[in-house]
C-alpha atoms as a PDB file:
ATOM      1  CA  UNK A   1      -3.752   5.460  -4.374  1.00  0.00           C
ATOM      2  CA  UNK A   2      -0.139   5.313  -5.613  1.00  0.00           C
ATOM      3  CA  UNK A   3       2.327   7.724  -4.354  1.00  0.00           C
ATOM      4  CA  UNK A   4       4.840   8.679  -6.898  1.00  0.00           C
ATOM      5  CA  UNK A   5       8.119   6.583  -6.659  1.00  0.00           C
ATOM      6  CA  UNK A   6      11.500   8.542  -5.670  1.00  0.00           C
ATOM      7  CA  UNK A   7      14.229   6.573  -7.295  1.00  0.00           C
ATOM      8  CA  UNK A   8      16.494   6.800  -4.521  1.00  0.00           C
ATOM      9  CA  UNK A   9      13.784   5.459  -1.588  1.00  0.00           C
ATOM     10  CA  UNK A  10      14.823   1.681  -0.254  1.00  0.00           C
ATOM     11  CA  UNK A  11      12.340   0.169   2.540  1.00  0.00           C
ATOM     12  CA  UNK A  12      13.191  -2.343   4.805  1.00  0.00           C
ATOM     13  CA  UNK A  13      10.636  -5.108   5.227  1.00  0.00           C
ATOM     14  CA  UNK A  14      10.375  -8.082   8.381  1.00  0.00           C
ATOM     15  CA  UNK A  15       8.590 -11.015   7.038  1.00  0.00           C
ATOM     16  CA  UNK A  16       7.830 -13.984   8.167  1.00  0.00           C
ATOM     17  CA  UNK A  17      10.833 -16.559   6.524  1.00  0.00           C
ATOM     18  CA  UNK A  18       7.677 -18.823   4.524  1.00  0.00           C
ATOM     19  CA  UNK A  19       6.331 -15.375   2.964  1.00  0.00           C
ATOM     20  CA  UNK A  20      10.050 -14.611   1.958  1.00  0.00           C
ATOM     21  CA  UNK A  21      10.523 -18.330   0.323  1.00  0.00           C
ATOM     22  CA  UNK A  22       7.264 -17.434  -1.578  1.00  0.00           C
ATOM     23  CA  UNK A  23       8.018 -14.327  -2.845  1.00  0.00           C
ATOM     24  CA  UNK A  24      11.557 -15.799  -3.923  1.00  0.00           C
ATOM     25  CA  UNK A  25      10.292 -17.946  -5.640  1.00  0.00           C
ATOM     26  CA  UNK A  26       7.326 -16.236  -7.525  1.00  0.00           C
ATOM     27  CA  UNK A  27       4.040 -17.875  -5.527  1.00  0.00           C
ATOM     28  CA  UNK A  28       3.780 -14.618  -3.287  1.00  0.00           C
ATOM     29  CA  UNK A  29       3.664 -11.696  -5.754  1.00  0.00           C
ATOM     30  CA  UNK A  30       1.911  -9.367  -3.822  1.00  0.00           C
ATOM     31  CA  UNK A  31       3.131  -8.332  -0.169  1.00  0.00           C
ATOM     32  CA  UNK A  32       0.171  -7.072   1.981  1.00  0.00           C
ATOM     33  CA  UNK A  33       0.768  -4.088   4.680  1.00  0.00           C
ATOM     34  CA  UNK A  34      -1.280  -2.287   7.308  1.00  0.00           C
ATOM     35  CA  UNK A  35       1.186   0.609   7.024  1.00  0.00           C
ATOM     36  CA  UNK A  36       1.646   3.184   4.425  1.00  0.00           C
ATOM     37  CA  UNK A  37       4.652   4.167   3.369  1.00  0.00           C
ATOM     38  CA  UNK A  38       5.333   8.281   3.569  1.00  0.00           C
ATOM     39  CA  UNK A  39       7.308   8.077   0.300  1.00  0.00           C
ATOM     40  CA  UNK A  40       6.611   4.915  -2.145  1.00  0.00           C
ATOM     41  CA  UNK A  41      10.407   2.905  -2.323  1.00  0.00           C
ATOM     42  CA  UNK A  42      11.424   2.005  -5.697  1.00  0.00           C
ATOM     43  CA  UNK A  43      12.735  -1.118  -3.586  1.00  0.00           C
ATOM     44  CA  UNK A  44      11.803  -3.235  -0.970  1.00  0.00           C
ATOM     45  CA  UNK A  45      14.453  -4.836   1.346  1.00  0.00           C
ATOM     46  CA  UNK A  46      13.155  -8.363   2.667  1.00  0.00           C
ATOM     47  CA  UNK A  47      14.496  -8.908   6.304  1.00  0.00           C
ATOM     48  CA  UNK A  48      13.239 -13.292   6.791  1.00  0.00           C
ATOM     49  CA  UNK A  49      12.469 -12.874  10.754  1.00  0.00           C
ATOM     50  CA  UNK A  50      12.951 -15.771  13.336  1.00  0.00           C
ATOM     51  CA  UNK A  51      14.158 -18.437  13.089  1.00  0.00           C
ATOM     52  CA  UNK A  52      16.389 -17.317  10.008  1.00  0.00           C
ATOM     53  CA  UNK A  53      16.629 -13.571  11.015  1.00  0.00           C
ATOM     54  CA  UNK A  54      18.474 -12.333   7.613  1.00  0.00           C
ATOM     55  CA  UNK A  55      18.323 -10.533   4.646  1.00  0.00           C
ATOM     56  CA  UNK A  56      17.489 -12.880   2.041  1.00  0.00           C
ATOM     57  CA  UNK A  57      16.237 -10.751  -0.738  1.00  0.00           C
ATOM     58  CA  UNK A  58      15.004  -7.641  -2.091  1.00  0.00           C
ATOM     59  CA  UNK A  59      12.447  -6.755  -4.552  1.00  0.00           C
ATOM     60  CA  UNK A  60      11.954  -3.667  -7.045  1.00  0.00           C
ATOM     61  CA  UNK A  61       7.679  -1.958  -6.623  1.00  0.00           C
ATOM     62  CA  UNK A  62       5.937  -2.018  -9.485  1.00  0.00           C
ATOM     63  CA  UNK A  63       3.512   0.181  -7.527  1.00  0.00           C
ATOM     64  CA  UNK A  64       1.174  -0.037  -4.497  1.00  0.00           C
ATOM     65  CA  UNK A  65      -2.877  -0.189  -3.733  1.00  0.00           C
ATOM     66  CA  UNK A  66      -4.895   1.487  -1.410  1.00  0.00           C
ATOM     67  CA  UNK A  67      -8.175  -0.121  -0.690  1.00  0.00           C
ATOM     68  CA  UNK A  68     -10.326  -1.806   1.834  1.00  0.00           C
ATOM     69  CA  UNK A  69      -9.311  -4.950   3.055  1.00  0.00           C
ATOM     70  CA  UNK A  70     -12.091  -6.650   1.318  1.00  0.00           C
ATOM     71  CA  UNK A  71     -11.414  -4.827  -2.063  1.00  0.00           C
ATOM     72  CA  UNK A  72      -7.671  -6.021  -1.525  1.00  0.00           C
ATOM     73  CA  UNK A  73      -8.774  -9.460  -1.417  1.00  0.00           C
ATOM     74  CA  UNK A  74     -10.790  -9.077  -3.895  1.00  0.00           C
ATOM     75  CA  UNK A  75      -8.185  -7.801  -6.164  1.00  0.00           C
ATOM     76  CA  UNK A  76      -5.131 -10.104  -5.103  1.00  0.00           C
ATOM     77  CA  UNK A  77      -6.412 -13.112  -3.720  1.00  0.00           C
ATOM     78  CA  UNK A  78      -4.424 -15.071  -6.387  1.00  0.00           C
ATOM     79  CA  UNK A  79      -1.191 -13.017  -5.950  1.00  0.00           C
ATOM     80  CA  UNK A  80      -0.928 -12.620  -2.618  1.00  0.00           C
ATOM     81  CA  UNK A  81       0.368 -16.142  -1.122  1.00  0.00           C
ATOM     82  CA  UNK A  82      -1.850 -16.331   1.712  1.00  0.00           C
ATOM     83  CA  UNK A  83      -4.849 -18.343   3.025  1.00  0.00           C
ATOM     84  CA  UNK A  84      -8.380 -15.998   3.713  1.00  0.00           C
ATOM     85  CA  UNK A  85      -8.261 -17.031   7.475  1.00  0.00           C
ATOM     86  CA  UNK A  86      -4.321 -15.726   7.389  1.00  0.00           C
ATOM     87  CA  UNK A  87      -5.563 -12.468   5.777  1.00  0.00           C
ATOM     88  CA  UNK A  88      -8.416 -11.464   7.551  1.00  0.00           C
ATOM     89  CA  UNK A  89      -6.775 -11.930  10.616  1.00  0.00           C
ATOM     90  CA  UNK A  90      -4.094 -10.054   9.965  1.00  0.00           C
ATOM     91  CA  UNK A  91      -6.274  -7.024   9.076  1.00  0.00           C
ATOM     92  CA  UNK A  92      -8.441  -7.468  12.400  1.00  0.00           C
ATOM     93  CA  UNK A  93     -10.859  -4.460  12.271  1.00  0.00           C
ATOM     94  CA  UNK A  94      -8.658  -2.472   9.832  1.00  0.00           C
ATOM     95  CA  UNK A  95     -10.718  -0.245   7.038  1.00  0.00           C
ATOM     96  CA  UNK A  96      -7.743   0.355   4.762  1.00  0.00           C
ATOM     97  CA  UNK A  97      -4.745  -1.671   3.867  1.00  0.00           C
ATOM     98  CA  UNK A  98      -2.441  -1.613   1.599  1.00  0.00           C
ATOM     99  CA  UNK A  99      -0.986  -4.746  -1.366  1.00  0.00           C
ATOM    100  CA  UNK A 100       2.596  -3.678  -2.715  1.00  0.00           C
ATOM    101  CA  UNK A 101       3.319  -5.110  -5.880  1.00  0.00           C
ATOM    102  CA  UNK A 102       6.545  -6.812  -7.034  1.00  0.00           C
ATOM    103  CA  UNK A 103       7.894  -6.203  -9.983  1.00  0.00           C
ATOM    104  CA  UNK A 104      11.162  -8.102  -9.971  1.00  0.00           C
ATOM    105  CA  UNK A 105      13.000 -10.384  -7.592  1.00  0.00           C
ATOM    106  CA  UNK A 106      16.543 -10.601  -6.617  1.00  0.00           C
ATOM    107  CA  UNK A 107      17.313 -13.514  -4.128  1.00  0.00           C
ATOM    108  CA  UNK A 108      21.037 -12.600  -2.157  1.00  0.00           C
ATOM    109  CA  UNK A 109      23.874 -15.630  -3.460  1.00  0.00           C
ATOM    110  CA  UNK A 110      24.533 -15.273   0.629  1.00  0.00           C
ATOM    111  CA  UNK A 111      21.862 -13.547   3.216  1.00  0.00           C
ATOM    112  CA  UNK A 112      23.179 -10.971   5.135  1.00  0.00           C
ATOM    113  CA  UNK A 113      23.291  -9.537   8.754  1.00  0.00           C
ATOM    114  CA  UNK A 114      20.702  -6.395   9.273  1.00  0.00           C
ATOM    115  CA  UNK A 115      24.140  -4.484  10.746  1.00  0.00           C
ATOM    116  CA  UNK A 116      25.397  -5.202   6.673  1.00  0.00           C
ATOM    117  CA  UNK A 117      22.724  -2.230   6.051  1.00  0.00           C
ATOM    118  CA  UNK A 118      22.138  -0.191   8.853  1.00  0.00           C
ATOM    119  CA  UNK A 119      24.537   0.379  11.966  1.00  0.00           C
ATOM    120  CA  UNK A 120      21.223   0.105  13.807  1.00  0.00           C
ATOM    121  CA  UNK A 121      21.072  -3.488  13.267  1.00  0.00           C
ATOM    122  CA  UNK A 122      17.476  -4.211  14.512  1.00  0.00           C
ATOM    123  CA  UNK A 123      14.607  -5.268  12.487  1.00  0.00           C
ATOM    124  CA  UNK A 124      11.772  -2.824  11.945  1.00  0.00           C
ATOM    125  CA  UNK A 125       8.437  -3.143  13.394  1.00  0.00           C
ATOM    126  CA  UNK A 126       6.232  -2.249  10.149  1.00  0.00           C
ATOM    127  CA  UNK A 127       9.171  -1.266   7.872  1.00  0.00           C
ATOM    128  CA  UNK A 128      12.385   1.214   7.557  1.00  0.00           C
ATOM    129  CA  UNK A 129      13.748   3.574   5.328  1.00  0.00           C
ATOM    130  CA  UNK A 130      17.482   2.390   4.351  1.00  0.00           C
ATOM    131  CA  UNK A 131      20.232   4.760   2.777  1.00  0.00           C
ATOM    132  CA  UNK A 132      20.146   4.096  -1.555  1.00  0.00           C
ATOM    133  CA  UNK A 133      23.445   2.077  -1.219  1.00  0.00           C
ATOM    134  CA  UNK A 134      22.307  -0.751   0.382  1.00  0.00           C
ATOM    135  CA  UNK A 135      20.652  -1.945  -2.398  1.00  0.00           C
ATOM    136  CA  UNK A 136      24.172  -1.473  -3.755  1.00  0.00           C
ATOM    137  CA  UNK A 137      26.001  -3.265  -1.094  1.00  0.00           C
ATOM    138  CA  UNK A 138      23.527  -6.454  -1.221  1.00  0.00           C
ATOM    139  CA  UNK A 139      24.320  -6.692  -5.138  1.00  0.00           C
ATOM    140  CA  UNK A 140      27.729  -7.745  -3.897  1.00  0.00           C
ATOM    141  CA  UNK A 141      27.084 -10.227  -2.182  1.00  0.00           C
END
């Protein structure tokens, strides 16, 4: 399942700083999720947590799966820039997950603070919806 896109929808993302590095630099082209997003962003927002706790990146969705864990693996095991322990774990006793595919990568010339985007200022727990301009305001930098 694929939600249609609205042009204007930004997530923000916490990831762990070594799946950031990897999807910067092209190993990690997939980004798996437990959550599902109401709306499907056009763009995701990658927030490296500790120790770096920045915004490094961002990265435009080509579009996003539905499927079991299992059929996720099965589908992105080569895209996805994790080991099998890694991913099972993370699922736990999940039935449905979700892979978000990356279209295109744009690394920041400087990371920014979370307050750069939101007044809020903390980092989400799953993910966040951010206002269209911050996209804008981290091609800036």
């Amino acid at each position: 399942m694929d939600s249609e896109t609205n042009p204007d929808s930004v997530a923000l993302l916490a990831i762990k700083p070594k799946f950031a590095q990897a999807i910067i630099e092209g190993r990690k082209r997939v980004e798996f999720r437990k959550t599902r997003f109401r709306q499907r962003p056009r763009f995701v927002v990658l927030y490296a947590s500790t120790p770096v706790k920045q915004v490094v990146a961002y990265f435009e969705v080509a579009y996003i799966r539905e499927l079991s864990p299992r059929a996720l693996w099965r589908e992105f095991r080569n895209l996805g820039g994790i080991e099998y322990r890694d991913f099972i774990e993370y699922y736990g006793d999940r039935t449905i997950g979700f892979a978000i595919v990356i279209a295109a990568v744009w690394k920041l010339n400087q990371p920014a603070r979370l307050n750069h985007l939101s007044p809020r200022g903390g980092a989400p727990q799953s993910f966040r919806y951010l206002r269209r301009d911050s996209i804008d305001r981290l091609s800036i930098r």
